[in-house]
C-alpha atoms as a PDB file:
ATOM      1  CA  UNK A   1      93.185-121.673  64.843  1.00  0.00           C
ATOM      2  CA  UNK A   2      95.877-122.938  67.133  1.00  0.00           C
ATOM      3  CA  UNK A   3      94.261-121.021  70.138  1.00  0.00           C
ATOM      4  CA  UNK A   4      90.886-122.430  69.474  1.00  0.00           C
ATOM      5  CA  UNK A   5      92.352-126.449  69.403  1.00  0.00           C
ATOM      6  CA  UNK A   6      94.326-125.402  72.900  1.00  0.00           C
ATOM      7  CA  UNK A   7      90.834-124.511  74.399  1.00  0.00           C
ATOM      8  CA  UNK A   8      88.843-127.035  72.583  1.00  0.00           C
ATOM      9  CA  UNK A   9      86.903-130.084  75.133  1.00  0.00           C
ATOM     10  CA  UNK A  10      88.171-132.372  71.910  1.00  0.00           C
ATOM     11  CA  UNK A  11      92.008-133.711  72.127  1.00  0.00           C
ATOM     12  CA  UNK A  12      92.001-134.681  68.458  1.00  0.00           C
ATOM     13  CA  UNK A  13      95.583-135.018  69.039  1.00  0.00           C
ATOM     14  CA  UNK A  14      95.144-137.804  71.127  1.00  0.00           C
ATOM     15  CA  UNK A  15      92.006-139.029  69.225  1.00  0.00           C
ATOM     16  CA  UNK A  16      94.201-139.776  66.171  1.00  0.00           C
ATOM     17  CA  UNK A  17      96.765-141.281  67.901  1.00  0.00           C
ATOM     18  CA  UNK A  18      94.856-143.656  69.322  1.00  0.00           C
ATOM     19  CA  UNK A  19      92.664-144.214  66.500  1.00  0.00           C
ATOM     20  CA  UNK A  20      96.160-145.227  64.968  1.00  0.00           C
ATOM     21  CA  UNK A  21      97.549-147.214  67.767  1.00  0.00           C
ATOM     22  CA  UNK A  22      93.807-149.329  67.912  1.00  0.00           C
ATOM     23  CA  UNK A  23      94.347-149.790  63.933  1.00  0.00           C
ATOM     24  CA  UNK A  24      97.683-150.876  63.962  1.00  0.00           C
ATOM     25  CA  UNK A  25      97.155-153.594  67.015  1.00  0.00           C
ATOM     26  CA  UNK A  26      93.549-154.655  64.685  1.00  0.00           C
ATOM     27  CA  UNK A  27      95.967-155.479  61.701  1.00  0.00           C
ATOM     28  CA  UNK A  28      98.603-157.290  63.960  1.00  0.00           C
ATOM     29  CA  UNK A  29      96.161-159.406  65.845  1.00  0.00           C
ATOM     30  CA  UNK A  30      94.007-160.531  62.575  1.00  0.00           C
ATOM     31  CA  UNK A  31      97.293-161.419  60.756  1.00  0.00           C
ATOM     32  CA  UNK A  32      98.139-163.925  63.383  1.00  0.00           C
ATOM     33  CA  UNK A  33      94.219-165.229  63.868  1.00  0.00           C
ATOM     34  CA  UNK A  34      94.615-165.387  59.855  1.00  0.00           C
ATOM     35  CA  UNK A  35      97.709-167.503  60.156  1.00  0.00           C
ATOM     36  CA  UNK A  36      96.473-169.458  63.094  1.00  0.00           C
ATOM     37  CA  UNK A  37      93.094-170.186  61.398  1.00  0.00           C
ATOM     38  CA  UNK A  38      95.139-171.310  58.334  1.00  0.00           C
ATOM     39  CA  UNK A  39      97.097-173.545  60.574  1.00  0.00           C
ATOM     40  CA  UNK A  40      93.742-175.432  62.155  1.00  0.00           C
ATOM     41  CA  UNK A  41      91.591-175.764  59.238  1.00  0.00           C
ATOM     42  CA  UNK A  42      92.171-178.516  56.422  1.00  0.00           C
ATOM     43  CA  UNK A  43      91.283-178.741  52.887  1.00  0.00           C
ATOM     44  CA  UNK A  44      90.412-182.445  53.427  1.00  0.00           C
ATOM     45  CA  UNK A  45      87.042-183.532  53.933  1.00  0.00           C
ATOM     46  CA  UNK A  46      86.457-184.984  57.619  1.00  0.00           C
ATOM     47  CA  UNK A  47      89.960-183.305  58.973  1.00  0.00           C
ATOM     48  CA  UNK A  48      90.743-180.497  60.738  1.00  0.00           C
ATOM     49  CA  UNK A  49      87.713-178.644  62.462  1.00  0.00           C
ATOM     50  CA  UNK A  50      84.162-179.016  62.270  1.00  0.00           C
ATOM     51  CA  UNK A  51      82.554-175.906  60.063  1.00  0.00           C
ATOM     52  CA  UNK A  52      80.490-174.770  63.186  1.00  0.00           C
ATOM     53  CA  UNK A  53      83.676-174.677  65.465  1.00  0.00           C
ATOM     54  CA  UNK A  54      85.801-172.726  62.790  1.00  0.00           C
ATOM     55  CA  UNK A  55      82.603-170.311  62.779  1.00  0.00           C
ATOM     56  CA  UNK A  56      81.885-170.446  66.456  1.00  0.00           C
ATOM     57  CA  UNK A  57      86.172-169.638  66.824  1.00  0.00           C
ATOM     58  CA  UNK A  58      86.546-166.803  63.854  1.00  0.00           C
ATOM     59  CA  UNK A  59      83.568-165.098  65.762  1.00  0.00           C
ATOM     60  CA  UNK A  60      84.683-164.974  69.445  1.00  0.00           C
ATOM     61  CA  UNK A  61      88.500-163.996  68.232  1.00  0.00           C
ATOM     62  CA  UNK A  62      86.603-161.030  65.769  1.00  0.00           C
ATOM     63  CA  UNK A  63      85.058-159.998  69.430  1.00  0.00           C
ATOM     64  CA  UNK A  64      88.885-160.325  71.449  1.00  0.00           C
ATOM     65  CA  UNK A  65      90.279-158.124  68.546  1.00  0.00           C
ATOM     66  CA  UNK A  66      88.075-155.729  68.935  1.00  0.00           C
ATOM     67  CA  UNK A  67      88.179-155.417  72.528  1.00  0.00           C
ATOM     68  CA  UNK A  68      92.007-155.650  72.659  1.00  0.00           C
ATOM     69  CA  UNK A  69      92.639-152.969  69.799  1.00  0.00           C
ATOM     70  CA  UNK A  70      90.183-150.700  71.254  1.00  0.00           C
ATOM     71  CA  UNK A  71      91.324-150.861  74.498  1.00  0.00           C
ATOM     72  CA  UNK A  72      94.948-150.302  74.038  1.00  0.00           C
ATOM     73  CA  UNK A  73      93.436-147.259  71.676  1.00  0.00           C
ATOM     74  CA  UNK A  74      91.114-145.575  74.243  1.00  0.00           C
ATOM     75  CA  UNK A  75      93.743-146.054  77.137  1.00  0.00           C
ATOM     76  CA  UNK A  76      95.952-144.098  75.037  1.00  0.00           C
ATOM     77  CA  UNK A  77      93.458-141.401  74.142  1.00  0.00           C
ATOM     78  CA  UNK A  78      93.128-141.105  77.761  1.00  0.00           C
ATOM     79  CA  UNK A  79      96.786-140.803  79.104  1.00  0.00           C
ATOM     80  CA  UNK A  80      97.197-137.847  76.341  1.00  0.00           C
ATOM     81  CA  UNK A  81      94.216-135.778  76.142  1.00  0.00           C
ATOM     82  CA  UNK A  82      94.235-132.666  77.757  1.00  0.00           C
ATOM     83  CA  UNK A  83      94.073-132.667  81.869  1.00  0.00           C
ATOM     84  CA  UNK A  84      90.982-130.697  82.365  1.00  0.00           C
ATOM     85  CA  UNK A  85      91.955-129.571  85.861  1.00  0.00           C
ATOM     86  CA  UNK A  86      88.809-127.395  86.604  1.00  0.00           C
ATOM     87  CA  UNK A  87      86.536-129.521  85.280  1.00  0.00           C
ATOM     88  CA  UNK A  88      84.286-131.514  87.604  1.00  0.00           C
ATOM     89  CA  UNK A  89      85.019-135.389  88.052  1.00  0.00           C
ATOM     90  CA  UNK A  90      81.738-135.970  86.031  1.00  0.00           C
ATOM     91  CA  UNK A  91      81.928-134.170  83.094  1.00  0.00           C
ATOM     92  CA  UNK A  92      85.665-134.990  83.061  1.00  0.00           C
ATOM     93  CA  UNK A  93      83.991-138.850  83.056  1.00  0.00           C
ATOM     94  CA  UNK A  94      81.697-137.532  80.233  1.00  0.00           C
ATOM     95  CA  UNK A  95      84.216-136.107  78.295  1.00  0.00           C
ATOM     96  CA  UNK A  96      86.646-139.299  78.461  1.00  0.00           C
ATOM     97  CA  UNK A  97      83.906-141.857  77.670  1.00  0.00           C
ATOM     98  CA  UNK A  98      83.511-139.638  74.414  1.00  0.00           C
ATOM     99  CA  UNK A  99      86.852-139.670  73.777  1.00  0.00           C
ATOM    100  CA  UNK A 100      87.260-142.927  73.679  1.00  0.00           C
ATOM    101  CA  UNK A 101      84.249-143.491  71.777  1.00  0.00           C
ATOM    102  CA  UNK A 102      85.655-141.214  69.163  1.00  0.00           C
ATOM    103  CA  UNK A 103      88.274-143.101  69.342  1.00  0.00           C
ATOM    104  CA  UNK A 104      86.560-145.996  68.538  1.00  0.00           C
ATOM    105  CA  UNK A 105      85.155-144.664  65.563  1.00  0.00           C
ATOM    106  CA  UNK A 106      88.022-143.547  64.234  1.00  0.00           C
ATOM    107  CA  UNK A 107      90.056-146.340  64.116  1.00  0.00           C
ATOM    108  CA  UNK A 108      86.656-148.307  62.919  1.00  0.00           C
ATOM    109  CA  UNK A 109      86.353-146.479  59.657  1.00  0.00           C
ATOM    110  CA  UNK A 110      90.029-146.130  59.551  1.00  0.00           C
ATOM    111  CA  UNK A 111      90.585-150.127  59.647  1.00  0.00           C
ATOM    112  CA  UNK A 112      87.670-150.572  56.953  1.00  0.00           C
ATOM    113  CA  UNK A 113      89.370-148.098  54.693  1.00  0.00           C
ATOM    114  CA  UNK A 114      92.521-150.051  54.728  1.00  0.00           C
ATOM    115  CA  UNK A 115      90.966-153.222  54.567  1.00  0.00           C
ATOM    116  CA  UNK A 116      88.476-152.286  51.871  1.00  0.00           C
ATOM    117  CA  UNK A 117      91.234-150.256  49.472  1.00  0.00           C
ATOM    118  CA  UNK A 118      93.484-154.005  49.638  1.00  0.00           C
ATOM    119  CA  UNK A 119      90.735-155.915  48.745  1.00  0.00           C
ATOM    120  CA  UNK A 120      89.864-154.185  46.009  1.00  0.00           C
ATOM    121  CA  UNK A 121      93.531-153.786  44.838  1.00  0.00           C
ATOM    122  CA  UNK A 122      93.623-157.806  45.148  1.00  0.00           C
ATOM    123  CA  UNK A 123      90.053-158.261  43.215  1.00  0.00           C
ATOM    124  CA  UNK A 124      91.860-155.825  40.364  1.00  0.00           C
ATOM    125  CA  UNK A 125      95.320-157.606  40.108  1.00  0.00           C
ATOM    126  CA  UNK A 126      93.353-161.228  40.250  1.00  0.00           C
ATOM    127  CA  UNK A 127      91.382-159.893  37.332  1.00  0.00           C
ATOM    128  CA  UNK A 128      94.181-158.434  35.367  1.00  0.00           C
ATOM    129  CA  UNK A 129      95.874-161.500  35.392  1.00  0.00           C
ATOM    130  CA  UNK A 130      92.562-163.513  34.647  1.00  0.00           C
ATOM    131  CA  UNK A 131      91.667-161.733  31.652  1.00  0.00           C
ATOM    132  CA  UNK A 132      94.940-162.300  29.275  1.00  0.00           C
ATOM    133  CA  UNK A 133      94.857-166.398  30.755  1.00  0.00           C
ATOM    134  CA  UNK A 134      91.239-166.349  29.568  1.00  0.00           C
ATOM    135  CA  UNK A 135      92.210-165.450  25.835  1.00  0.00           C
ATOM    136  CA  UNK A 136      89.200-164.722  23.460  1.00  0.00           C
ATOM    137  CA  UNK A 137      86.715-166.269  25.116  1.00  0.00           C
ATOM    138  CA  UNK A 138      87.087-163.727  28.218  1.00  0.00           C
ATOM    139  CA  UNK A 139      84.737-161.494  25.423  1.00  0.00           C
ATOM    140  CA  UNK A 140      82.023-164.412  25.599  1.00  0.00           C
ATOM    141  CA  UNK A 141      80.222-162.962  28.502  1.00  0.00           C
ATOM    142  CA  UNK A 142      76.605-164.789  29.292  1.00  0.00           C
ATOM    143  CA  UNK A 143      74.388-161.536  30.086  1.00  0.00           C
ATOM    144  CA  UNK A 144      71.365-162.569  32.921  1.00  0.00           C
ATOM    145  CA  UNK A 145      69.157-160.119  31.806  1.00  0.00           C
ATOM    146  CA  UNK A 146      65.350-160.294  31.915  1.00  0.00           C
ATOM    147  CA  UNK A 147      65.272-160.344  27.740  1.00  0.00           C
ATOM    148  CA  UNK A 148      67.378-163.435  27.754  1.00  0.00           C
ATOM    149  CA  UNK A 149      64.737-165.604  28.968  1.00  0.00           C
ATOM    150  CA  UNK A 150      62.313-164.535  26.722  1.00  0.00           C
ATOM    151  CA  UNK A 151      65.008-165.138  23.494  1.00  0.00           C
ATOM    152  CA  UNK A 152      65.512-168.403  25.477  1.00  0.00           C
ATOM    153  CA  UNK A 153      61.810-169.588  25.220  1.00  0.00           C
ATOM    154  CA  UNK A 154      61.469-168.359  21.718  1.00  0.00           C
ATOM    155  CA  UNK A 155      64.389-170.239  20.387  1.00  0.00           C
ATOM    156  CA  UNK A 156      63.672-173.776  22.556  1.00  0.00           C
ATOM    157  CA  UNK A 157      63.854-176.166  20.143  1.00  0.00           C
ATOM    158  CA  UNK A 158      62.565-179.140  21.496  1.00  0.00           C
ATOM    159  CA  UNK A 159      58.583-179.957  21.066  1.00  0.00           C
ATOM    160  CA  UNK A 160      56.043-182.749  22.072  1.00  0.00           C
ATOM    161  CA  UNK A 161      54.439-184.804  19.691  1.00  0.00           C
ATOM    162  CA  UNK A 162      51.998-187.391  20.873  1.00  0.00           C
ATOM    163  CA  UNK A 163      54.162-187.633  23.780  1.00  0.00           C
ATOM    164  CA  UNK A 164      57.275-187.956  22.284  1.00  0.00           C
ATOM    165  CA  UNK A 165      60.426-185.773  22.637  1.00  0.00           C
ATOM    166  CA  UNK A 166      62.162-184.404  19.756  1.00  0.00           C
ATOM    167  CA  UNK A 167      65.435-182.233  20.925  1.00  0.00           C
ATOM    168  CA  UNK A 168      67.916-180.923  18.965  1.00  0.00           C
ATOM    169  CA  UNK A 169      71.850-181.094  19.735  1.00  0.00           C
ATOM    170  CA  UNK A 170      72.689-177.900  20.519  1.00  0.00           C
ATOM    171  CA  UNK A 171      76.412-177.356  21.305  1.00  0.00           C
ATOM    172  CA  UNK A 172      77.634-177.334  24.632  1.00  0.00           C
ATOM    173  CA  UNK A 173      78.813-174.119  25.394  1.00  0.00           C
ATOM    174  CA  UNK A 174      74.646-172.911  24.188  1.00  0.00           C
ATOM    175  CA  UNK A 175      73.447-175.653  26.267  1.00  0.00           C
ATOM    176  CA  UNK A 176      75.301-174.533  29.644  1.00  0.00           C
ATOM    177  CA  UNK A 177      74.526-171.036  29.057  1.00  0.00           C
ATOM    178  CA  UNK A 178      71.014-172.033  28.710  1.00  0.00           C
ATOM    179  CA  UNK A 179      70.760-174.388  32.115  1.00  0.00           C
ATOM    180  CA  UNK A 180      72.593-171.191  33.695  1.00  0.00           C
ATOM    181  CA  UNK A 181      70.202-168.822  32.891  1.00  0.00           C
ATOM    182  CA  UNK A 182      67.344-171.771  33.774  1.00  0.00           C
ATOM    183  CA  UNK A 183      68.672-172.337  37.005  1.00  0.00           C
ATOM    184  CA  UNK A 184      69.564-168.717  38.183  1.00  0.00           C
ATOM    185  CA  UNK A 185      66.143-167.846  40.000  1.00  0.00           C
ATOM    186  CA  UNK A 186      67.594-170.342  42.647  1.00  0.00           C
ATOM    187  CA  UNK A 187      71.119-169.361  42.831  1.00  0.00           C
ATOM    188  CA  UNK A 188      70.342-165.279  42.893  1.00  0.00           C
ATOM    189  CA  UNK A 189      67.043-164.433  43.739  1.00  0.00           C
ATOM    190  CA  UNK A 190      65.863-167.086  45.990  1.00  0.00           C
ATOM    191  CA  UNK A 191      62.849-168.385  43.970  1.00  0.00           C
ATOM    192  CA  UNK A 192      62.356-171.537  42.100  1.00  0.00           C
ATOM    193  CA  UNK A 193      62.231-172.917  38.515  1.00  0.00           C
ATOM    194  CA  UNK A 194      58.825-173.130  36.906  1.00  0.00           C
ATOM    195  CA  UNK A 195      57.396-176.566  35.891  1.00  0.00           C
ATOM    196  CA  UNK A 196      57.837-175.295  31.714  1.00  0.00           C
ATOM    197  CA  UNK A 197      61.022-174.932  32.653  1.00  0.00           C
ATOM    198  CA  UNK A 198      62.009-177.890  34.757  1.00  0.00           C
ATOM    199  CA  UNK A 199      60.470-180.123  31.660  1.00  0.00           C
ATOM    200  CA  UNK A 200      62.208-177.908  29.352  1.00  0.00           C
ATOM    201  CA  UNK A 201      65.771-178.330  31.238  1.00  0.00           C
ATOM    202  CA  UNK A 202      65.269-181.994  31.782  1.00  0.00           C
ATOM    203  CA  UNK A 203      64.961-182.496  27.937  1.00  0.00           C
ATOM    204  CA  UNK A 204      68.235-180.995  27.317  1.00  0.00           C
ATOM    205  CA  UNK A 205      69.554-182.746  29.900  1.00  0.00           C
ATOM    206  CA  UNK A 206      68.721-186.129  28.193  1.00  0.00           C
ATOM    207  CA  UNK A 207      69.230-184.917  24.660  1.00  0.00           C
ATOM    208  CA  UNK A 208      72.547-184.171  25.805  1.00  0.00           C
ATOM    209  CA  UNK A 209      73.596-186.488  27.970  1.00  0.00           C
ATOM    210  CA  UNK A 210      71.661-189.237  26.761  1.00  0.00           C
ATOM    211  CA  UNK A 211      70.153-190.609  29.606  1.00  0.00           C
ATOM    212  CA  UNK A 212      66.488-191.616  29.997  1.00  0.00           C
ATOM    213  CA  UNK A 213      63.909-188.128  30.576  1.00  0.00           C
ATOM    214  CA  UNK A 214      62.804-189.395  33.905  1.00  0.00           C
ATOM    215  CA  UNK A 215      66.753-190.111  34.947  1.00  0.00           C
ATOM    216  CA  UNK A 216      67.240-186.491  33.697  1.00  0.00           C
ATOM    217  CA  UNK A 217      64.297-184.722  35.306  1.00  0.00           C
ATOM    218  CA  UNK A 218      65.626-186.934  38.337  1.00  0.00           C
ATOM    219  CA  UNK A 219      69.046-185.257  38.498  1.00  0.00           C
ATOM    220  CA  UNK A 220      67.428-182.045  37.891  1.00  0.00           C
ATOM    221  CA  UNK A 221      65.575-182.032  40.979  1.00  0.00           C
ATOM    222  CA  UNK A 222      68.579-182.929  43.098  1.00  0.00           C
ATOM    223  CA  UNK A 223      70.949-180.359  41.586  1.00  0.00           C
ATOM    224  CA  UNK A 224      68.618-177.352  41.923  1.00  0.00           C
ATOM    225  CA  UNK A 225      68.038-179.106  45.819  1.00  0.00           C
ATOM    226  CA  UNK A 226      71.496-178.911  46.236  1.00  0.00           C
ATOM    227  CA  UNK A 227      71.900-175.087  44.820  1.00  0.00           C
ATOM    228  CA  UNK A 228      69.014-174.266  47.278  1.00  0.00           C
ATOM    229  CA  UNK A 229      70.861-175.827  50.280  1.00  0.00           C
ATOM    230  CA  UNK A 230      73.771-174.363  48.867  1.00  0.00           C
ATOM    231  CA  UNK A 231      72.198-170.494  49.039  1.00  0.00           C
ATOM    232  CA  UNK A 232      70.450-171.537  52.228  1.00  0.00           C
ATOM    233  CA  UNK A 233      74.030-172.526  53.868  1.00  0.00           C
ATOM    234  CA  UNK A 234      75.524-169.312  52.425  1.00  0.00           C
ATOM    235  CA  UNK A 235      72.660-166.552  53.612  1.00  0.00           C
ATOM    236  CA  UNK A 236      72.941-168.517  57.345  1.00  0.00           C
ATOM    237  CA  UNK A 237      76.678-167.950  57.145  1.00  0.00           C
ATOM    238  CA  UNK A 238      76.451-163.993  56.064  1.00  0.00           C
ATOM    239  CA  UNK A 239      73.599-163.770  58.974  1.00  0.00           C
ATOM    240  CA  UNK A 240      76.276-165.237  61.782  1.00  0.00           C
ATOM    241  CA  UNK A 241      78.820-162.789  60.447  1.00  0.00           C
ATOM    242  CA  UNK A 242      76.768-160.056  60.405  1.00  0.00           C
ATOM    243  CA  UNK A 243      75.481-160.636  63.736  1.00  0.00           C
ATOM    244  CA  UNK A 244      79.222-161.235  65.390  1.00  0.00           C
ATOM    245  CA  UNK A 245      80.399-158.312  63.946  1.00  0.00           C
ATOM    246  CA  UNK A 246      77.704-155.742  65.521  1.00  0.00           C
ATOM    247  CA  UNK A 247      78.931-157.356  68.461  1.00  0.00           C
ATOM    248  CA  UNK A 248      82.386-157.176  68.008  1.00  0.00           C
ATOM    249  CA  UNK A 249      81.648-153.174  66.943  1.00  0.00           C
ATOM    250  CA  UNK A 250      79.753-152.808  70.317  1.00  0.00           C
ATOM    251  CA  UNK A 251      82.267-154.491  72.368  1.00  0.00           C
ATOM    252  CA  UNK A 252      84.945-152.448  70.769  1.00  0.00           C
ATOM    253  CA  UNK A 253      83.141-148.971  71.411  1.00  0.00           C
ATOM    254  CA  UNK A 254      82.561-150.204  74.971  1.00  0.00           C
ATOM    255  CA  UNK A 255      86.147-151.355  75.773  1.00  0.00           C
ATOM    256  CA  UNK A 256      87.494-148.036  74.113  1.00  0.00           C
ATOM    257  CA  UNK A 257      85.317-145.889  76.326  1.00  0.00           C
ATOM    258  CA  UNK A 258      85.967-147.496  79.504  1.00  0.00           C
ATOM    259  CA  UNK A 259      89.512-147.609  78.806  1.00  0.00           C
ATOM    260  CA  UNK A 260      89.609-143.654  78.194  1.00  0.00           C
ATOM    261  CA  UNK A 261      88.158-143.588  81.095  1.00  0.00           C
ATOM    262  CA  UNK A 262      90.988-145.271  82.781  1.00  0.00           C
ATOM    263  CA  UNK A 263      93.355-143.632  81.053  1.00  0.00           C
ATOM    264  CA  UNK A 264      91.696-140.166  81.673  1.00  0.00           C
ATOM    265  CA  UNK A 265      91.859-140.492  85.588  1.00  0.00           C
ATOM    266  CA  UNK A 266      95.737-141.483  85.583  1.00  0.00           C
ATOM    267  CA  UNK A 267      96.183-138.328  82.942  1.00  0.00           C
ATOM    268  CA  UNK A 268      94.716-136.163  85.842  1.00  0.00           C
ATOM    269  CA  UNK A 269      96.421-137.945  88.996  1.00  0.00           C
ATOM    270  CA  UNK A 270      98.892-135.896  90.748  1.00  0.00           C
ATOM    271  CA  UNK A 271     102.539-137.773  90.623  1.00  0.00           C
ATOM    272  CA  UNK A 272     104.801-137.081  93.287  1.00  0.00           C
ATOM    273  CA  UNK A 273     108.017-139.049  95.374  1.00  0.00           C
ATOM    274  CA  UNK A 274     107.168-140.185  99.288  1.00  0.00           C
ATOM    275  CA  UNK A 275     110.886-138.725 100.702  1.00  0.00           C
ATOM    276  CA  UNK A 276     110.298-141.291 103.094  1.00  0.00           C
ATOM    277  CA  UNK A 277     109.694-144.708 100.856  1.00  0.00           C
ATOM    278  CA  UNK A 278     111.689-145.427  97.996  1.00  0.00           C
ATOM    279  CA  UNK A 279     108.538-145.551  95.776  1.00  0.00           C
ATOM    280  CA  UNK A 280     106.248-143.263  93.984  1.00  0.00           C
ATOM    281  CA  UNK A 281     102.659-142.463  95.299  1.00  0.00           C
ATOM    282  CA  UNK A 282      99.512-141.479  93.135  1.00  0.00           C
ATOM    283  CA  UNK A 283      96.457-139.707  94.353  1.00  0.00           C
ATOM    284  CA  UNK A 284      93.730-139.420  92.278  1.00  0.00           C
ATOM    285  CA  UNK A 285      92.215-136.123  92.025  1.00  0.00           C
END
């Protein structure tokens, strides 16, 4: 086994070293973009920087960190890998760029791990702690299942005669459950609220709140427009982040090559003292 890894084209030696390097400088670099995110953004309305700047500015420094990290981590896969002396200047080109690709790769899925495995430790200890503050009615759970709508429309309670509305008071814990369930084709799926629907919610707005039916169908229509900008805002934000990291990926796999590369053709140089300078010369084989 040992004899086969000496002769093997793959240093994974100095693969996962600088798959570890590029991971640790990631981590280092996003806590202090966290920090100096935190420090430029403000809670206050109309403070701080704009929403588009903050986006614009989280995306360019995702791209820097990924550049930076990977280079550092394919240089270093470069200087250590093995020195190939026979092999020709090309495939020894070949054979760095892949390294440092590898490299790249590495420390990619590496990072997510890490990042993925505290997130989820952070979602579990915010819900431990949720749970006992929530008391019993943590076991009141609202299911959004198809078959609740249907039990919702058989149990409506309020009717039209001769054009007058007759609503009972339902409590209000039933009554937000019920507008929840009403208004979740526009917060989850994307669709809208049926006309039966939009009456139906409007009368147990009014019943409820006791305002007028066309004040209440009237306040309807602007909260479910405000829950579609809402989703509209929020599936344009996930798009820009999706779309800034492929390119921070990219630019990461392309700085880690290139930098192998680098690497690679100092690992092969041939170091040796000039006895008549004080310095040190380098050629390049």
């Amino acid at each position: 086994m040992d004899r086969y890894l000496l002769n093997s084209t793959v240093s994974w030696g100095a693969i996962i070293a600088g798959g570890f390097v590029a991971a640790a400088v990631t981590l280092i670099v996003a806590a202090f973009g966290v920090g100096a995110g935190l420090a430029v953004i403000s809670p206050w309305s109309g403070e701080g920087i704009s929403a588009n700047t903050a986006s614009w500015s989280a995306g360019i420094f995702l791209v820097v960190i990924a550049m930076l990290a990977s280079t550092i981590g394919g240089y270093i896969t470069g200087r250590l890998r093995h020195g190939w002396e026979d092999v020709h200047v090309d495939e020894r080109f070949f054979r760095d760029t892949a390294h440092g690709f590898v490299t790249w790769a590495f420390a990619t899925v590496m990072t997510a791990s890490l990042l993925a495995g505290a997130t989820t430790h952070i979602i579990a200890a915010a819900s431990a702690g949720a749970i006992p503050a929530a008391g019993a009615g943590a076991s009141q759970v609202v299911s959004n299942s198809g078959g609740d709508d249907y039990v919702d429309r058989l149990l409506r309670s309020g009717t039209q005669n001769g054009g007058q509305t007759s609503t009972a008071q339902p409590d209000q814990a039933a009554t937000r459950a019920e507008l929840l369930r009403l208004i979740a084709p526009v917060t989850r799926r994307g669709s809208d609220v049926t006309a039966e629907d939009r009456a139906y919610a409007a009368r147990l707005i009014a019943a409820r709140t006791g305002i007028p039916q066309g004040e209440a169908e009237q306040r309807l229509n602007q909260t479910l427009t405000q829950a579609k900008d809402a989703a509209d805002k929020a599936r344009r934000a996930a798009m820009k982040f999706s779309i800034w990291v492929a390119i921070a990926l990219l630019a990461g796999a392309l700085s880690a090559s290139l930098a192998a590369v680098e690497g690679g053709k100092l690992r092969n140089s041939r170091w040796y003292e000039d006895s008549g300078t004080a310095g040190t010369r380098v050629v390049r084989s």
